[in-house]
PDB file of N, CA and C in Angstrom:
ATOM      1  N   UNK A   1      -3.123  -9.904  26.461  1.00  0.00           N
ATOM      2  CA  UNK A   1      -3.402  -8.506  26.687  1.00  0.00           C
ATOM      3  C   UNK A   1      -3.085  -7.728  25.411  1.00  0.00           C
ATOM      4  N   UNK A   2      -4.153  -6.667  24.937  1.00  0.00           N
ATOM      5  CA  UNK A   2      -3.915  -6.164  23.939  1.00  0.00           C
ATOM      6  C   UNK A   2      -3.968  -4.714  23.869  1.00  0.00           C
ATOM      7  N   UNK A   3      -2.710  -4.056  23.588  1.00  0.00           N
ATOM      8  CA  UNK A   3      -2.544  -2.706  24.206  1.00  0.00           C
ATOM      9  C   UNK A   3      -2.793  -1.719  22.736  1.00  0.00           C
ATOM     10  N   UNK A   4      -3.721  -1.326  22.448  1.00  0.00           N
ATOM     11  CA  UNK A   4      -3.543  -0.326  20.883  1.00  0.00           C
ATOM     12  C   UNK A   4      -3.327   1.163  21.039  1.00  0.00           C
ATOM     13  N   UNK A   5      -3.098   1.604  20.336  1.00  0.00           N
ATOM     14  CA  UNK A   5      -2.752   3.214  19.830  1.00  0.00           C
ATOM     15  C   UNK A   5      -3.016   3.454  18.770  1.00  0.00           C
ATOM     16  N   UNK A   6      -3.157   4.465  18.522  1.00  0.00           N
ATOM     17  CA  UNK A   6      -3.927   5.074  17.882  1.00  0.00           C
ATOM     18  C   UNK A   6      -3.368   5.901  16.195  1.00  0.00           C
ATOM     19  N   UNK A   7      -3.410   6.020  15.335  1.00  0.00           N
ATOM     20  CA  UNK A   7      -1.974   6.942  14.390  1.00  0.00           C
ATOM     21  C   UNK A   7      -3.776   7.772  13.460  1.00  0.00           C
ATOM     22  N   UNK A   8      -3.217   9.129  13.648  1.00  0.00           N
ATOM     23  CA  UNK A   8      -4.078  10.204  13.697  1.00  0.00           C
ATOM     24  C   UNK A   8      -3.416  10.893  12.193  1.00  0.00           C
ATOM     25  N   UNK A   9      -4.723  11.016  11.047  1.00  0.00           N
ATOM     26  CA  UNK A   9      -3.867  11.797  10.143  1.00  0.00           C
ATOM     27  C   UNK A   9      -4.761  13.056   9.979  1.00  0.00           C
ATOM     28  N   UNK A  10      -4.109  13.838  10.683  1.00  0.00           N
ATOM     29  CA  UNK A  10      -4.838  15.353  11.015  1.00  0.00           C
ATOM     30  C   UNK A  10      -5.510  16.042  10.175  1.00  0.00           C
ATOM     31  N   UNK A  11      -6.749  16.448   9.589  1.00  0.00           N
ATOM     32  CA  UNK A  11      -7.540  17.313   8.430  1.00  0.00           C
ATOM     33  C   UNK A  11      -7.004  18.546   8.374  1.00  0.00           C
ATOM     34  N   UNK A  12      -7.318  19.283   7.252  1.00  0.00           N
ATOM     35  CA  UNK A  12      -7.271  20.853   6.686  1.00  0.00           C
ATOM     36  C   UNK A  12      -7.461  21.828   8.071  1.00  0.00           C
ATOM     37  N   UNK A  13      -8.748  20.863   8.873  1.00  0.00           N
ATOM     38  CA  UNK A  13      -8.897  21.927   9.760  1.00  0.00           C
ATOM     39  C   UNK A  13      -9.000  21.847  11.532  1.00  0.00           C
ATOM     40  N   UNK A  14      -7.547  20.546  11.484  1.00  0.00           N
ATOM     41  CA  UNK A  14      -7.059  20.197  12.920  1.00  0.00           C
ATOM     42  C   UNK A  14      -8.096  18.988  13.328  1.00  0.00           C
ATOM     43  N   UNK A  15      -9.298  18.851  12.976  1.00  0.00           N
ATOM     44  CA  UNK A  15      -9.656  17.952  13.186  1.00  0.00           C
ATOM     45  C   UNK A  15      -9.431  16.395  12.596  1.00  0.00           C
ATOM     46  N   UNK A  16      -9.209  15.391  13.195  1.00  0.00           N
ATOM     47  CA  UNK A  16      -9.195  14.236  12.804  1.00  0.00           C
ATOM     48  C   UNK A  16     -10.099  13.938  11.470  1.00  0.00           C
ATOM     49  N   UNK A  17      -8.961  13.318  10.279  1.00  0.00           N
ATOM     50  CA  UNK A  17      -9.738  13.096   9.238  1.00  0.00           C
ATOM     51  C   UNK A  17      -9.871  11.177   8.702  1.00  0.00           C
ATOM     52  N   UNK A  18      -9.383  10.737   9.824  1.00  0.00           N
ATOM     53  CA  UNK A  18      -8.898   8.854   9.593  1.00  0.00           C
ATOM     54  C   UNK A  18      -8.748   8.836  10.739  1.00  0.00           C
ATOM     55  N   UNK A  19      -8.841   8.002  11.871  1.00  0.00           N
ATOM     56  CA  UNK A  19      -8.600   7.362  13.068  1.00  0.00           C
ATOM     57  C   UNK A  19      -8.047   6.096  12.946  1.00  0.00           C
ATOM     58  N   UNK A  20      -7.306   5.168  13.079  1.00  0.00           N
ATOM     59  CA  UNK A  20      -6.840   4.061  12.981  1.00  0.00           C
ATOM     60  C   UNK A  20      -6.048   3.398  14.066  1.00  0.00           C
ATOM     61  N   UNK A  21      -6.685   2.613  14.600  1.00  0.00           N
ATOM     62  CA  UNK A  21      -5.411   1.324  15.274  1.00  0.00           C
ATOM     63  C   UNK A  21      -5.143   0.477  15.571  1.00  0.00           C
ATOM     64  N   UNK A  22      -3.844   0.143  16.367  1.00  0.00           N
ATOM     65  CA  UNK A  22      -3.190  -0.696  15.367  1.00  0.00           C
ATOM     66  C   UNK A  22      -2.907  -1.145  16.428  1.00  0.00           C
ATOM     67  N   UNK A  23      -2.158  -2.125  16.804  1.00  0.00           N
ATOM     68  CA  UNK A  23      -1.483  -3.033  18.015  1.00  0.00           C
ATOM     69  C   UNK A  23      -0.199  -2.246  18.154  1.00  0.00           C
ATOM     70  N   UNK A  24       0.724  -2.792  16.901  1.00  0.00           N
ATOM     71  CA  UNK A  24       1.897  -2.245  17.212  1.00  0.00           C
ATOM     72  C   UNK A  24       2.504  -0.813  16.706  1.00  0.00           C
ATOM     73  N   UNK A  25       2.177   0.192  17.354  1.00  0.00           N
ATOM     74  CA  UNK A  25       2.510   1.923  16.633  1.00  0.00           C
ATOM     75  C   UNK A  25       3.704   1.950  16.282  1.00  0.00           C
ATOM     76  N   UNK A  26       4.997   1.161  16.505  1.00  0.00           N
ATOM     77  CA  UNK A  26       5.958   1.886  16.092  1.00  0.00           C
ATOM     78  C   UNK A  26       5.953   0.954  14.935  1.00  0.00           C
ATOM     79  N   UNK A  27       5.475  -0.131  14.204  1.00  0.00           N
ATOM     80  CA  UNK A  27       5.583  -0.726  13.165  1.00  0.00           C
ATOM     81  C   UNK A  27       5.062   0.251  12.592  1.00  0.00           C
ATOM     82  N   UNK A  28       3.309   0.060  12.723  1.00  0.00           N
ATOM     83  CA  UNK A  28       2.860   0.826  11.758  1.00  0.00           C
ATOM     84  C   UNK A  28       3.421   2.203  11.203  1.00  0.00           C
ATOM     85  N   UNK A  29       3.906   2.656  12.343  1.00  0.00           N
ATOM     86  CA  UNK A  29       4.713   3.991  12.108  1.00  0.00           C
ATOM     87  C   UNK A  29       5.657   4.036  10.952  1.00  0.00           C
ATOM     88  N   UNK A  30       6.411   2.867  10.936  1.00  0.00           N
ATOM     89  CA  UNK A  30       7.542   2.649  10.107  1.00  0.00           C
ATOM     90  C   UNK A  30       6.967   2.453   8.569  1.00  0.00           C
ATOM     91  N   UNK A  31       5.850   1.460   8.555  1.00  0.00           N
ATOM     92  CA  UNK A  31       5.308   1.393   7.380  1.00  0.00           C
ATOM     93  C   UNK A  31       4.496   2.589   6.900  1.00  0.00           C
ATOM     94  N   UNK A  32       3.973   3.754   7.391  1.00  0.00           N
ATOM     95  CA  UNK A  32       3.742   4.700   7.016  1.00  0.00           C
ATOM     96  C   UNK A  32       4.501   5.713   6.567  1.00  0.00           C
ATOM     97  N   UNK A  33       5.980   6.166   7.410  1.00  0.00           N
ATOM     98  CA  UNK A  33       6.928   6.330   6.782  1.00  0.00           C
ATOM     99  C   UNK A  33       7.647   5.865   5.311  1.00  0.00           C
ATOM    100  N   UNK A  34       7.386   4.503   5.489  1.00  0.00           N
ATOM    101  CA  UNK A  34       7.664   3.729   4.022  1.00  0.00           C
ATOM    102  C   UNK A  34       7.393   4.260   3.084  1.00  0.00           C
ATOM    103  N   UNK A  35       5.732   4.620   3.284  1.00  0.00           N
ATOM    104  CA  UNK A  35       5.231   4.853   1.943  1.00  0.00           C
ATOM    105  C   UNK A  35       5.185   6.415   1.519  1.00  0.00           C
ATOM    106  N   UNK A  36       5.095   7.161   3.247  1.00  0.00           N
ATOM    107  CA  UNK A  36       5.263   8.836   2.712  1.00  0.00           C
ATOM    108  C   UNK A  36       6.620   9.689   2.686  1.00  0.00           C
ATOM    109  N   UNK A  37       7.585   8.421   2.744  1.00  0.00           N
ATOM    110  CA  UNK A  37       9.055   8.691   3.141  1.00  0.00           C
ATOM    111  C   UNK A  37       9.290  10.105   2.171  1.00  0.00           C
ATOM    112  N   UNK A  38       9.179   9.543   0.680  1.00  0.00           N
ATOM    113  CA  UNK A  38       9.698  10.965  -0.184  1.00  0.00           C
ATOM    114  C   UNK A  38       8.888  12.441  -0.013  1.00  0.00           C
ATOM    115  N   UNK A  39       7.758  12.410   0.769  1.00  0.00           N
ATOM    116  CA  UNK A  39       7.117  13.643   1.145  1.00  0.00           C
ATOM    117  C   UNK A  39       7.617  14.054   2.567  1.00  0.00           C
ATOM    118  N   UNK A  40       8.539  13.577   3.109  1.00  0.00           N
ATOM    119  CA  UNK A  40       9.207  14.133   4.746  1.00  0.00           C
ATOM    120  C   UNK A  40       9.314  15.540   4.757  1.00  0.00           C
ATOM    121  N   UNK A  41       8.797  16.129   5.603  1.00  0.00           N
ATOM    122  CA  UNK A  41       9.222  17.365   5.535  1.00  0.00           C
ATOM    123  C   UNK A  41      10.325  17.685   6.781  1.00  0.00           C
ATOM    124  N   UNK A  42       9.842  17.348   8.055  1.00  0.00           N
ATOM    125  CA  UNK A  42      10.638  17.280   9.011  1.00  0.00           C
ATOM    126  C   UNK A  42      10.688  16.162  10.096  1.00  0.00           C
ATOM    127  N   UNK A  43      11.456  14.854  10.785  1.00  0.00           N
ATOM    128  CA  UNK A  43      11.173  14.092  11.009  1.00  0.00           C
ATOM    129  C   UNK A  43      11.197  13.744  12.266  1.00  0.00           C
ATOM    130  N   UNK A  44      11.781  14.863  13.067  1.00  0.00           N
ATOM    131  CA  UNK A  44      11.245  14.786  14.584  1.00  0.00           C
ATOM    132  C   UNK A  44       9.994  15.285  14.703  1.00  0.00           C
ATOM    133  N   UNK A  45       8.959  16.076  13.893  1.00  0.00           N
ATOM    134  CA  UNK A  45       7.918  16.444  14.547  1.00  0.00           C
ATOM    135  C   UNK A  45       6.904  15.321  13.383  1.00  0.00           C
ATOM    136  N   UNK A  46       7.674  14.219  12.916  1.00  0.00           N
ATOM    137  CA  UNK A  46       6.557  13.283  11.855  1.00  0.00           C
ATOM    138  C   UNK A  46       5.752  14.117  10.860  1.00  0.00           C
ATOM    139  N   UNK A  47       6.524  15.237  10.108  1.00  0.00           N
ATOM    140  CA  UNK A  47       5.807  16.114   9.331  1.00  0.00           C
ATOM    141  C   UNK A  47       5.573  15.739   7.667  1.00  0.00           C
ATOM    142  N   UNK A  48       4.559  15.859   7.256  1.00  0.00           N
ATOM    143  CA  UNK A  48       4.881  14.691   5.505  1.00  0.00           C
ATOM    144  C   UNK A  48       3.781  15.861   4.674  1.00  0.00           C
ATOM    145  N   UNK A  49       4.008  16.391   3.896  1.00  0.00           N
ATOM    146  CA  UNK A  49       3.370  16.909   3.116  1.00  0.00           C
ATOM    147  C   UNK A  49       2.756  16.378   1.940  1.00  0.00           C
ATOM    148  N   UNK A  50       1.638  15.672   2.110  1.00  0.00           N
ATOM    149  CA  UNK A  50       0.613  15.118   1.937  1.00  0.00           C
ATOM    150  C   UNK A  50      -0.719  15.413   1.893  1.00  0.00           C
ATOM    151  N   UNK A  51      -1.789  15.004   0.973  1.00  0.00           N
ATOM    152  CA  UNK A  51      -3.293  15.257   1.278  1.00  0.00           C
ATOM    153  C   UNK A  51      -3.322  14.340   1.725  1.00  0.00           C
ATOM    154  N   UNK A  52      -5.073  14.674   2.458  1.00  0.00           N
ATOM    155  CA  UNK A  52      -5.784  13.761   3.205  1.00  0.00           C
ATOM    156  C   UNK A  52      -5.899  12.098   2.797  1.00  0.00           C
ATOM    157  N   UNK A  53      -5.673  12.723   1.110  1.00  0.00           N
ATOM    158  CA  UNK A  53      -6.358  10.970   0.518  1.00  0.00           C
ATOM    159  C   UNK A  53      -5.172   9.965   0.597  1.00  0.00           C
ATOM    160  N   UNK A  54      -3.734  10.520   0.204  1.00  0.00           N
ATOM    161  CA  UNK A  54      -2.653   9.853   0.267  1.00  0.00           C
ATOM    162  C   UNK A  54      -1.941   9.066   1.993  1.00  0.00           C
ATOM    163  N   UNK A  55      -2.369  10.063   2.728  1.00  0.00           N
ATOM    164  CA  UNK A  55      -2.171  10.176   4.057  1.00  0.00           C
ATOM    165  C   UNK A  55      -3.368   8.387   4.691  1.00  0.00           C
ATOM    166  N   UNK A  56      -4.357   8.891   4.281  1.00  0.00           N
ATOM    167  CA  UNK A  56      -5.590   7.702   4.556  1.00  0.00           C
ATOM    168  C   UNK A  56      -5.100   6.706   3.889  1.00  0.00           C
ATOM    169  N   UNK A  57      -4.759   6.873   3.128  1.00  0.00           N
ATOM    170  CA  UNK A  57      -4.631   5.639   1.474  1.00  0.00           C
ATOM    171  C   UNK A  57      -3.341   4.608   2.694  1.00  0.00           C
ATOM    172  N   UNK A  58      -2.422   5.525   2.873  1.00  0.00           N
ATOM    173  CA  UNK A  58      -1.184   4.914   3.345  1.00  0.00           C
ATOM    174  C   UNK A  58      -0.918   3.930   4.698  1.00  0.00           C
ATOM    175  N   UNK A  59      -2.945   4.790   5.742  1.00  0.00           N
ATOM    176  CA  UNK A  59      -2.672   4.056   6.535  1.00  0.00           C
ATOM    177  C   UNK A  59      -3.631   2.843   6.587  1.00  0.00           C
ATOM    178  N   UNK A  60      -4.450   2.848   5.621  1.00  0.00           N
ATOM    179  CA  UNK A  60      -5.476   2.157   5.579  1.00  0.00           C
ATOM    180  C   UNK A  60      -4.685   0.711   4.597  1.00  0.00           C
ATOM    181  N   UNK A  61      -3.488   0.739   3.774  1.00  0.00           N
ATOM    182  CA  UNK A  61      -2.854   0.073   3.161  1.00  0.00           C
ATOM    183  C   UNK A  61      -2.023  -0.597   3.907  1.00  0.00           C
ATOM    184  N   UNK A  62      -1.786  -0.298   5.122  1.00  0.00           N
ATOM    185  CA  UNK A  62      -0.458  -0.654   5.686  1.00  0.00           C
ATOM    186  C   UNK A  62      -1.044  -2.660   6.117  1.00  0.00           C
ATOM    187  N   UNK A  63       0.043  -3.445   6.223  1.00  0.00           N
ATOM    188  CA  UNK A  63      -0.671  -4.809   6.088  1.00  0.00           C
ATOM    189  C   UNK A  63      -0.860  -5.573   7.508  1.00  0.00           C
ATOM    190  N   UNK A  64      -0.542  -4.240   8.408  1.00  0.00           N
ATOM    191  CA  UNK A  64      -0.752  -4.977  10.113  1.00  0.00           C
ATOM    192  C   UNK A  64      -2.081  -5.273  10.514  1.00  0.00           C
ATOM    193  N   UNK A  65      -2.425  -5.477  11.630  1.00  0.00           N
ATOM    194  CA  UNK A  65      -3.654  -5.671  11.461  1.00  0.00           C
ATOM    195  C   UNK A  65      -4.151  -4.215  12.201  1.00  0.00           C
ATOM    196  N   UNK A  66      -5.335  -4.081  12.075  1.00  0.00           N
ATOM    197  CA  UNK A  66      -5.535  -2.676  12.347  1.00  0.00           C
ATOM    198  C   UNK A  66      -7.038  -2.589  12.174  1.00  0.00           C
ATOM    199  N   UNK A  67      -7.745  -1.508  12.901  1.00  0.00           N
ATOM    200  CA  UNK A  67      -9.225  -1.399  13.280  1.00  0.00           C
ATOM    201  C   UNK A  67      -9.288   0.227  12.174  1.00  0.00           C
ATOM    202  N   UNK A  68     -10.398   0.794  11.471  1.00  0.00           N
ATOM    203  CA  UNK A  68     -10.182   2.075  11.140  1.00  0.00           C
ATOM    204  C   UNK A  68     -11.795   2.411  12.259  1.00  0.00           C
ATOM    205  N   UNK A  69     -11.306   3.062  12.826  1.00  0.00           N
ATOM    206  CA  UNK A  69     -12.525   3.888  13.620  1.00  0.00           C
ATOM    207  C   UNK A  69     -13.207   4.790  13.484  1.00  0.00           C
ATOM    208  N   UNK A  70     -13.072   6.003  12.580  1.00  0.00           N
ATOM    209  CA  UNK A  70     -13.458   6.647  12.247  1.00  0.00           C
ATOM    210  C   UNK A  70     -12.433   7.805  11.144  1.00  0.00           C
ATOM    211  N   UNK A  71     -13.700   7.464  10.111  1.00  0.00           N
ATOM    212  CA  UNK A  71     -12.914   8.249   8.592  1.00  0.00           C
ATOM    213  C   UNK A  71     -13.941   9.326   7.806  1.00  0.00           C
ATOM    214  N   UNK A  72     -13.615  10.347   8.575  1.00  0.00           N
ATOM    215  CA  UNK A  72     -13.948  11.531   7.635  1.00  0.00           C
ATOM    216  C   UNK A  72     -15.038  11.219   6.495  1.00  0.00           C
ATOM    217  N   UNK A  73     -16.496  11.621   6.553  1.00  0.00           N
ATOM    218  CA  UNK A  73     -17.116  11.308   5.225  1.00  0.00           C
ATOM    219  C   UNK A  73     -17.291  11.900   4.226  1.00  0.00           C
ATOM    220  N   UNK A  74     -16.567  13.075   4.300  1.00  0.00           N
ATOM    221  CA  UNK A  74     -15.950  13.989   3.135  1.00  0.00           C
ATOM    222  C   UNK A  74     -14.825  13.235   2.586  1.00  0.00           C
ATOM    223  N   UNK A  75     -13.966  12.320   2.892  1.00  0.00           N
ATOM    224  CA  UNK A  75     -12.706  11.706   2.857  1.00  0.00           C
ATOM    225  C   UNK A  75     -13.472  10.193   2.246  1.00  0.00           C
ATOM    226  N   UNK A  76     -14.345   9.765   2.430  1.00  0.00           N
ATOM    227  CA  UNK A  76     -14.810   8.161   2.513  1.00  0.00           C
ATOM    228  C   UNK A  76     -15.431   8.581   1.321  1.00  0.00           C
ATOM    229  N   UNK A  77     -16.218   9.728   1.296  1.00  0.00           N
ATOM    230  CA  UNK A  77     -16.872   9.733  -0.351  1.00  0.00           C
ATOM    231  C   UNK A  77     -15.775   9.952  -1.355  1.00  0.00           C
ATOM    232  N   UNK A  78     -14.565  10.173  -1.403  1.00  0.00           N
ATOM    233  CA  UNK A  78     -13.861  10.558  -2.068  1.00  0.00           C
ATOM    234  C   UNK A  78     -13.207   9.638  -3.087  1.00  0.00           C
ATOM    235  N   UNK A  79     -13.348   9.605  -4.592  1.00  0.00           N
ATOM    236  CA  UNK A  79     -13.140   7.947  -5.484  1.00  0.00           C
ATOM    237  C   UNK A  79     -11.781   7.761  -5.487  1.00  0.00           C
ATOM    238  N   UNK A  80     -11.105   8.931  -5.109  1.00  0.00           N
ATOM    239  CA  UNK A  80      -9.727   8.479  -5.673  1.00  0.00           C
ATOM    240  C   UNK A  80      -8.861   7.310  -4.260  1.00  0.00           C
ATOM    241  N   UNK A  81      -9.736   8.067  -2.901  1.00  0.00           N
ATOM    242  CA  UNK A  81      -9.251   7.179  -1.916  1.00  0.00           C
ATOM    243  C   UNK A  81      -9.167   5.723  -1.799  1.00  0.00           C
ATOM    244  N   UNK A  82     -10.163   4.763  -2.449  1.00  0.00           N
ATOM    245  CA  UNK A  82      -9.944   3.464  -2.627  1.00  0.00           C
ATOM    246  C   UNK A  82      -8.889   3.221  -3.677  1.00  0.00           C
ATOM    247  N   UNK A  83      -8.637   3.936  -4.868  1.00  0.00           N
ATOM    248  CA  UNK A  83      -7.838   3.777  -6.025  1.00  0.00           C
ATOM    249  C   UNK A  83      -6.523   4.118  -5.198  1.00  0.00           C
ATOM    250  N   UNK A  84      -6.685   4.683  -4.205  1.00  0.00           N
ATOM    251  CA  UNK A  84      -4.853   5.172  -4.198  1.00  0.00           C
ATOM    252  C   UNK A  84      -4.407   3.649  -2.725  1.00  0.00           C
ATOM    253  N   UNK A  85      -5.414   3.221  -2.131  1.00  0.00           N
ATOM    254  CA  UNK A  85      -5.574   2.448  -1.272  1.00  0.00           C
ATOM    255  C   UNK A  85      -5.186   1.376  -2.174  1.00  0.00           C
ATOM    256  N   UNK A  86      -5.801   1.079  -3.155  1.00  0.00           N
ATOM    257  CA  UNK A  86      -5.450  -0.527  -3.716  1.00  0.00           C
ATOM    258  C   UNK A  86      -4.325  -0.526  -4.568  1.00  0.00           C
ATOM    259  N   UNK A  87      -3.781   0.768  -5.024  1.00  0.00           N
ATOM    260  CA  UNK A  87      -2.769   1.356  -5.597  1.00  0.00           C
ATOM    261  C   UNK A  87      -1.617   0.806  -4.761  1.00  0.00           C
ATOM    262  N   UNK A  88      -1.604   1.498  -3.633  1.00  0.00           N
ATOM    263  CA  UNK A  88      -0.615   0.774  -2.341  1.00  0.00           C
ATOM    264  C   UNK A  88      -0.574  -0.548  -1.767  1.00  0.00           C
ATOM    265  N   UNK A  89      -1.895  -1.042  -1.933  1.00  0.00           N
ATOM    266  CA  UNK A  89      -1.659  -2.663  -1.462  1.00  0.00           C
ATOM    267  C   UNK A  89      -1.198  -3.262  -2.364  1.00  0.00           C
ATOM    268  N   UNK A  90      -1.173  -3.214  -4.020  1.00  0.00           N
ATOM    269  CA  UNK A  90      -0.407  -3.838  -5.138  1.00  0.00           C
ATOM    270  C   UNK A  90       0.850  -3.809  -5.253  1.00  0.00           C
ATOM    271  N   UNK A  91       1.545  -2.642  -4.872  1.00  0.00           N
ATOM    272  CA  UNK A  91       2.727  -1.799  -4.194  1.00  0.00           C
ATOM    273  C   UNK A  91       3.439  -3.147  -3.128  1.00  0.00           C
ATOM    274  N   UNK A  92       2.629  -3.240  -2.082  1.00  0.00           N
ATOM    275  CA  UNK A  92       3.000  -4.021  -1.105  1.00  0.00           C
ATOM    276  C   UNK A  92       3.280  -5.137  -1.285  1.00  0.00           C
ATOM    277  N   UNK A  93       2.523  -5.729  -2.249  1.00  0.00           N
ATOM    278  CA  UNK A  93       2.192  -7.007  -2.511  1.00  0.00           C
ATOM    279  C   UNK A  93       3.265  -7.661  -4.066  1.00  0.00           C
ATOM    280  N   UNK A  94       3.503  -6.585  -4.651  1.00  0.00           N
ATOM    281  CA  UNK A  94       4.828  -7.123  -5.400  1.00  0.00           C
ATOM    282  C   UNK A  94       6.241  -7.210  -4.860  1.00  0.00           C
ATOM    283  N   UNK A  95       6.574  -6.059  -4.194  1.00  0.00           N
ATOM    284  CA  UNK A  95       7.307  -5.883  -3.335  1.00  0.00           C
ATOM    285  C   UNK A  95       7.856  -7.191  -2.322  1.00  0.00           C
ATOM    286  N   UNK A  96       6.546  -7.889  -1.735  1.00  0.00           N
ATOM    287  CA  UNK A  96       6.384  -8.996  -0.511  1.00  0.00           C
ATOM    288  C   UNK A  96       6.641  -9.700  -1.549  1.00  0.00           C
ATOM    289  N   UNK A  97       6.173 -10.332  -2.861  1.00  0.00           N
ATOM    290  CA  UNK A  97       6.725 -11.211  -3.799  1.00  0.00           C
ATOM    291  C   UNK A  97       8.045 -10.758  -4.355  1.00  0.00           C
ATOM    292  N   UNK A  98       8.785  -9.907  -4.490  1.00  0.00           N
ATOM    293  CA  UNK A  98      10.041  -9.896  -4.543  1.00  0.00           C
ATOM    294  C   UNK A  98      10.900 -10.349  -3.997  1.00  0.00           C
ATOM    295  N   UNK A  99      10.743 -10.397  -2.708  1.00  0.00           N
ATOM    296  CA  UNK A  99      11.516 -10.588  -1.522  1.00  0.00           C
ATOM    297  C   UNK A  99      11.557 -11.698  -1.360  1.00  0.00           C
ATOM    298  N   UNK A 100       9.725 -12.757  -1.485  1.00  0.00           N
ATOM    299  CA  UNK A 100       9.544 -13.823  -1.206  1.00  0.00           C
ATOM    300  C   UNK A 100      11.009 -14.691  -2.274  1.00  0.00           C
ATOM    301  N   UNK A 101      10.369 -14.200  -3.611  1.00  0.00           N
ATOM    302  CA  UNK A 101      11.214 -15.059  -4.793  1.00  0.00           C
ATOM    303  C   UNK A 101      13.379 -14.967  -4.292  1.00  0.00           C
ATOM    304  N   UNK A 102      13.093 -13.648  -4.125  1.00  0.00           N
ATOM    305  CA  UNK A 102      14.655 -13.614  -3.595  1.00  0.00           C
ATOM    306  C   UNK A 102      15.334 -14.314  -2.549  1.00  0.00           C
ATOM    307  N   UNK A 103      14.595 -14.954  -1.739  1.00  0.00           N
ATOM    308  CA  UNK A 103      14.740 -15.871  -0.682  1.00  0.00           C
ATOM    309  C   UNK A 103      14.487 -17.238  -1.279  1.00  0.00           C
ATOM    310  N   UNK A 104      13.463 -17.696  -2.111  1.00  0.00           N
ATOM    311  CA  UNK A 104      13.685 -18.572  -2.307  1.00  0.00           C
ATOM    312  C   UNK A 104      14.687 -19.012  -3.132  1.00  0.00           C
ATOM    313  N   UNK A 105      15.380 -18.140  -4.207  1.00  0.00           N
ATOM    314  CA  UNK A 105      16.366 -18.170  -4.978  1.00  0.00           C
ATOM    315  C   UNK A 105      17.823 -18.420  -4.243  1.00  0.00           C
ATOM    316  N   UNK A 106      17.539 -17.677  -2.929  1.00  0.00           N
ATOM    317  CA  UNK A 106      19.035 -17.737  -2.256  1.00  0.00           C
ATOM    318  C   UNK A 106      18.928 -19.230  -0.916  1.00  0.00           C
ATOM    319  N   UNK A 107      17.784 -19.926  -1.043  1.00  0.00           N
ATOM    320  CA  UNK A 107      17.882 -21.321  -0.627  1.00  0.00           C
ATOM    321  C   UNK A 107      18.278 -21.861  -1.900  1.00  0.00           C
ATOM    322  N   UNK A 108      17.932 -21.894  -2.673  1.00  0.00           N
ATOM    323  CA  UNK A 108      18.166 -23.304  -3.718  1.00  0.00           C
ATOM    324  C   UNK A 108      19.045 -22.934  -4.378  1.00  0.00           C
ATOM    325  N   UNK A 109      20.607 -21.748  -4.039  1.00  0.00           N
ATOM    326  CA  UNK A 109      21.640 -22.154  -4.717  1.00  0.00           C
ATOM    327  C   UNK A 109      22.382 -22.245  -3.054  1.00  0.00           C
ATOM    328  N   UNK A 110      22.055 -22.053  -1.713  1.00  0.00           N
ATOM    329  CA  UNK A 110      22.540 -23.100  -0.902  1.00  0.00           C
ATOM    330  C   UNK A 110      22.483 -24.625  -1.075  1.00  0.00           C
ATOM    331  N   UNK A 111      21.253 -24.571  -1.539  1.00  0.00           N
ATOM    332  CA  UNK A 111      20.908 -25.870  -1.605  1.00  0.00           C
ATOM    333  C   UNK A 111      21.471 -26.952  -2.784  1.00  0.00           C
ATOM    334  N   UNK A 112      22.168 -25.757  -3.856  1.00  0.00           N
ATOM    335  CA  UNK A 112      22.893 -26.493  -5.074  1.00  0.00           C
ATOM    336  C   UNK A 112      24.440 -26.527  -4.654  1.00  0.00           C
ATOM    337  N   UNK A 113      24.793 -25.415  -3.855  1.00  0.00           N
ATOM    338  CA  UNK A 113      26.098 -25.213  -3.474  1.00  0.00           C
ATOM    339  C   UNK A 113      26.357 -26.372  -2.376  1.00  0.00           C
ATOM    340  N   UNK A 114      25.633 -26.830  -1.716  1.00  0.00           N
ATOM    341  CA  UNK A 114      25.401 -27.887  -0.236  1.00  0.00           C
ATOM    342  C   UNK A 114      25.833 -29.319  -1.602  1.00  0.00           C
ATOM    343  N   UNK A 115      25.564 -29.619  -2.891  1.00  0.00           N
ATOM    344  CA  UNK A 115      24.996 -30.344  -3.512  1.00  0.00           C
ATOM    345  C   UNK A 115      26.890 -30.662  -4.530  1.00  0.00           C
ATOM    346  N   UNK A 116      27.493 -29.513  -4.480  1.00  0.00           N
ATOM    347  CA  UNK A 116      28.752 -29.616  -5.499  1.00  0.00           C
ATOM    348  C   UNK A 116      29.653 -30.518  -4.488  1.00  0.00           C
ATOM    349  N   UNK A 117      30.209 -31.410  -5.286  1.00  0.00           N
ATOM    350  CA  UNK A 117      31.709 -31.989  -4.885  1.00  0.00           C
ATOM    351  C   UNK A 117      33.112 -31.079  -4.080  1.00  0.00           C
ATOM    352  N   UNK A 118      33.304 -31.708  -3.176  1.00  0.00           N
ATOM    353  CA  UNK A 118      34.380 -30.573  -2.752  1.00  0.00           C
ATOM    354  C   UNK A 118      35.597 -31.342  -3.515  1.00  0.00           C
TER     355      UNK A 118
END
């Protein structure tokens, strides 16, 4: 059973400017936060002071799996939106190799420490 929701990044003029979703909302939620964390404005009402393109960029980057349903074609013609989109998945993706290498670094001095003479 597959239950989705929806994460809405509201236009200039209240109308929906990105539709997106996702399986799990409070992940994605979190990873959107991630990336618009330093623009918070207030965080019980999820407020981020942001344009449209950064806002799209962030959710269209996020690495869950996710459907986009409908995106603004004032917003879709826009060049900088793929640049700030692949901007963020490179973002993600060194990041996920950081972490990866740091884990493997902290097996193989278990694995040297497992290895010393007591």
């Amino acid at each position: 059973m597959c239950l989705c929701e929806a994460a809405v990044a509201p236009g200039p003029s209240d109308q929906a400017g990105i539709v997106v979703y996702f399986r799990d909302l409070d992940a994605a939620a979190m990873h959107f936060h991630a990336d618009l964390r330093r623009r918070l404005l207030d965080l019980d009402r999820k407020a981020y002071r942001a344009d449209m393109v950064q806002a799209a960029a962030a959710l269209d980057a996020i690495d869950l799996s996710h459907r986009c349903t409908y995106l603004d074609p004032a917003l879709a013609a826009n060049p900088m939106l793929a640049e700030a989109t692949e901007r963020l998945r490179r973002k993600h993706r060194r990041l996920r190799r950081i972490f990866d290498l740091v884990g493997i670094l902290g097996l193989l001095l278990l694995l040297f420490m497992s290895l010393l003479p007591r």
